[in-house]
C-alpha atoms as a PDB file:
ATOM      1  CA  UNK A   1      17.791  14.826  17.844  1.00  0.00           C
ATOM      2  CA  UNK A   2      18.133  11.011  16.885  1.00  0.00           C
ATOM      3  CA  UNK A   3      16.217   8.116  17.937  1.00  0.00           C
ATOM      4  CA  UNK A   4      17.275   7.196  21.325  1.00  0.00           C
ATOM      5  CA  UNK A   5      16.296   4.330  24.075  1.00  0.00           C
ATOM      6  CA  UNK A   6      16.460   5.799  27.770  1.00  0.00           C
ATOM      7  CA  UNK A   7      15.686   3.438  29.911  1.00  0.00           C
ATOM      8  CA  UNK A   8      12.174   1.638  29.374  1.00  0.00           C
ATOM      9  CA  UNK A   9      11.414   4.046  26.775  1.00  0.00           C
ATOM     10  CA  UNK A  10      12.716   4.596  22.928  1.00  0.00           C
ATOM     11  CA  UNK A  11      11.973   7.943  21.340  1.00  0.00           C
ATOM     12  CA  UNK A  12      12.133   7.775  17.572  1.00  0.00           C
ATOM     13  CA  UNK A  13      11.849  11.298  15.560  1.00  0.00           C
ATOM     14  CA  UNK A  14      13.584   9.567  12.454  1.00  0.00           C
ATOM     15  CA  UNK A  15      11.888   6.329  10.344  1.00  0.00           C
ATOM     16  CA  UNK A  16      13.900   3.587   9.964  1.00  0.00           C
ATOM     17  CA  UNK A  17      16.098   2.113   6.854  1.00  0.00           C
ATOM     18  CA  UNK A  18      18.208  -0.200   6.316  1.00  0.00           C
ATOM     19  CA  UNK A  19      20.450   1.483   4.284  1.00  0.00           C
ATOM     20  CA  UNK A  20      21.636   4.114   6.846  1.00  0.00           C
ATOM     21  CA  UNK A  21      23.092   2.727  10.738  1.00  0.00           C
ATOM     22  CA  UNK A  22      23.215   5.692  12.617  1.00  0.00           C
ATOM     23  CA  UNK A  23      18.616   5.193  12.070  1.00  0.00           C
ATOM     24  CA  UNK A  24      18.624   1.851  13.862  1.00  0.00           C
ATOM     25  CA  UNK A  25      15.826   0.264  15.131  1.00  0.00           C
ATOM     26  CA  UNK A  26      15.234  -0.929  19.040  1.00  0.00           C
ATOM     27  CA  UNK A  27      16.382  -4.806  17.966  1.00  0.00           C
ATOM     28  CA  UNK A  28      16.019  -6.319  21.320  1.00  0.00           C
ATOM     29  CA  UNK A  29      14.004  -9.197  21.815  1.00  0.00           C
ATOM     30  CA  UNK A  30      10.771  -9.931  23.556  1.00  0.00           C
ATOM     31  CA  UNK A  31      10.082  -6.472  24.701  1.00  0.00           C
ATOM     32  CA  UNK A  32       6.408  -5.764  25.885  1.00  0.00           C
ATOM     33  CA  UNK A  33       4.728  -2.377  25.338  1.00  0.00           C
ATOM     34  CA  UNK A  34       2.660  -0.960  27.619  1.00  0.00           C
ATOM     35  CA  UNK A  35       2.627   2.755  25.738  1.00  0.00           C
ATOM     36  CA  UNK A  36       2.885   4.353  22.993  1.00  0.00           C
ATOM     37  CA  UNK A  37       2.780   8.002  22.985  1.00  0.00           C
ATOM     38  CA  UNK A  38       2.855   9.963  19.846  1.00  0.00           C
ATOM     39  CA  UNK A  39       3.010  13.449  19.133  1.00  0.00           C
ATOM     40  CA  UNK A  40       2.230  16.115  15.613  1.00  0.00           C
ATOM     41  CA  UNK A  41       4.095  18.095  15.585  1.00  0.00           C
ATOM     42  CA  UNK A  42       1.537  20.785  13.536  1.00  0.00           C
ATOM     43  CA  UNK A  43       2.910  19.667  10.235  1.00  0.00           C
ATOM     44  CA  UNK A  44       0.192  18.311   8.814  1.00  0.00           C
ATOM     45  CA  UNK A  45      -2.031  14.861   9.374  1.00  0.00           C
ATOM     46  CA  UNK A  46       0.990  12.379  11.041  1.00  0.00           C
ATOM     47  CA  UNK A  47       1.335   9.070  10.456  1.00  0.00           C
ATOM     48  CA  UNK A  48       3.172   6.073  11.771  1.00  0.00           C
ATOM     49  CA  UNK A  49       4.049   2.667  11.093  1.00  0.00           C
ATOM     50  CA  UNK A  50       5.369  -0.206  13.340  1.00  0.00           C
ATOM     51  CA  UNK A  51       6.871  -3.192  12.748  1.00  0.00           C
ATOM     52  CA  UNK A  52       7.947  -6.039  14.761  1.00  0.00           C
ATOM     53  CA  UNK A  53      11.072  -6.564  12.460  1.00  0.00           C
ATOM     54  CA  UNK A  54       9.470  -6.184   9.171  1.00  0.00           C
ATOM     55  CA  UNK A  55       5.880  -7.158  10.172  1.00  0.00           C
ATOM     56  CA  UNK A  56       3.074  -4.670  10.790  1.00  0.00           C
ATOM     57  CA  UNK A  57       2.255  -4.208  13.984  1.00  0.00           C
ATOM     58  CA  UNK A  58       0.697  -0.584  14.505  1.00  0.00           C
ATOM     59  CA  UNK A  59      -0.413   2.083  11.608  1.00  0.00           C
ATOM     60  CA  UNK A  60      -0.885   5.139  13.678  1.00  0.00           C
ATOM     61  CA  UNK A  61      -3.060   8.196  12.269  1.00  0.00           C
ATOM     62  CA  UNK A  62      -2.545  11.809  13.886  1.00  0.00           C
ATOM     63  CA  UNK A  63      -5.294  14.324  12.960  1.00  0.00           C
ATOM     64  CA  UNK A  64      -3.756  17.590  11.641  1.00  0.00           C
ATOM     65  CA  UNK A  65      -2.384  19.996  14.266  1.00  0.00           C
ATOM     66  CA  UNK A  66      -0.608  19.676  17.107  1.00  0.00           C
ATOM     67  CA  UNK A  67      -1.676  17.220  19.401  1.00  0.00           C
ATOM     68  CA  UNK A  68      -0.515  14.244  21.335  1.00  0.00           C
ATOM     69  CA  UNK A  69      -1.890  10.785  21.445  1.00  0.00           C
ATOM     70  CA  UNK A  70      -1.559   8.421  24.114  1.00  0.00           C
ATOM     71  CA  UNK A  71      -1.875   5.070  23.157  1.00  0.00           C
ATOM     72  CA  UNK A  72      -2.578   2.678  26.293  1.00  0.00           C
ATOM     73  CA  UNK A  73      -1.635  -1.218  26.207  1.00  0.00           C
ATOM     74  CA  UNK A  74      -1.359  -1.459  29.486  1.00  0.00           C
ATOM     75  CA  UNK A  75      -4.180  -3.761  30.323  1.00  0.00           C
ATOM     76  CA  UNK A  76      -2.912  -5.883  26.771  1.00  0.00           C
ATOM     77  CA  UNK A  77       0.681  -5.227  26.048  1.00  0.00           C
ATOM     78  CA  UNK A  78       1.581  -5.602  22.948  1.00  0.00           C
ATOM     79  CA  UNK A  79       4.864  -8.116  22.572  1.00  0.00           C
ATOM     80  CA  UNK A  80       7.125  -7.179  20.121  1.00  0.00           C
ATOM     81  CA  UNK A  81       9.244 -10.658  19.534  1.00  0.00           C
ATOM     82  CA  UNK A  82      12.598  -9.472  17.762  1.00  0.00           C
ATOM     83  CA  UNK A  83      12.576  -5.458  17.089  1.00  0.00           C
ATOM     84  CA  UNK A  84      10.694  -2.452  17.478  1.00  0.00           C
ATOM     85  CA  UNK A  85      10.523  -0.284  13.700  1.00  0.00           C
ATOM     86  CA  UNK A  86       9.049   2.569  13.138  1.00  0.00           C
ATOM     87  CA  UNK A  87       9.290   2.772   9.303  1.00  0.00           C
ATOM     88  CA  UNK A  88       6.937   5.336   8.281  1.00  0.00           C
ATOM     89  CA  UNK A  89       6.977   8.874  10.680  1.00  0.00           C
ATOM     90  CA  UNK A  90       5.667  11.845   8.832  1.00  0.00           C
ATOM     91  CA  UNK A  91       4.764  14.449  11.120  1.00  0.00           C
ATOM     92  CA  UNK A  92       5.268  12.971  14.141  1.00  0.00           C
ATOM     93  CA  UNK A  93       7.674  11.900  16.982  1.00  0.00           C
ATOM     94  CA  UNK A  94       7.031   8.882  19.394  1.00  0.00           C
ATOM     95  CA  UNK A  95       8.035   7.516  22.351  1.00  0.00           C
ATOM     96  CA  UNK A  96       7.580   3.546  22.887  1.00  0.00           C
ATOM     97  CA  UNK A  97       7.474   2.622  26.928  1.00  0.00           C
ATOM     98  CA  UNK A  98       7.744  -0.788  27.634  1.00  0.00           C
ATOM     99  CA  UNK A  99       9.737  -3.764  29.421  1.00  0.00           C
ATOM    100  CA  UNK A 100      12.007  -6.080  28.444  1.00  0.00           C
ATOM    101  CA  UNK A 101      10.632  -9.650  29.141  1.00  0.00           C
ATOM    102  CA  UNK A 102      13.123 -12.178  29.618  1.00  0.00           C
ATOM    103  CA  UNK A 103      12.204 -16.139  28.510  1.00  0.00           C
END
């Protein structure tokens, strides 16, 4: 599989870099996020980091085992101004729902 936007949502199973295209990141501007949904897949503790085109934004810990974790923004979305980057997945896949907000 290979990180892939489907409508509102963007599933990312690979980390980004720079260095390699076909691992891009969801560059669209001022999307909001309303969930983030990430998954272990049993491979030991997960972990994931999100940027907001190179700035932290979210450093996700999984627990060992397979679980899922729902992260809900919907009350506070978070706004991601230029892209969404995941640039640190070990362990996990996640799926990103959100909107695009037009200015």
């Amino acid at each position: 599989m290979a990180n892939a936007r489907t409508g509102n949502t963007y599933y990312v199973d690979t980390a980004y870099t720079a260095t390699v295209a076909t691992l891009p990141e969801l560059a669209i501007p001022n999307v909001k996020v309303y969930y983030i949904i990430c998954a272990n897949n049993g491979g030991g503790a997960g972990e994931v980091l999100v940027t907001d085109g190179g700035t932290t934004k979210f450093h996700i810990h999984l627990d060992t085992g397979s679980r899922t974790q729902v992260i809900d923004l919907e009350s506070y979305p978070a706004i991601f101004n230029t892209s969404i980057r995941v640039t640190t997945l070990t362990n996990t896949v996640v799926t990103f729902v959100f909107e695009e907000v037009r200015r």
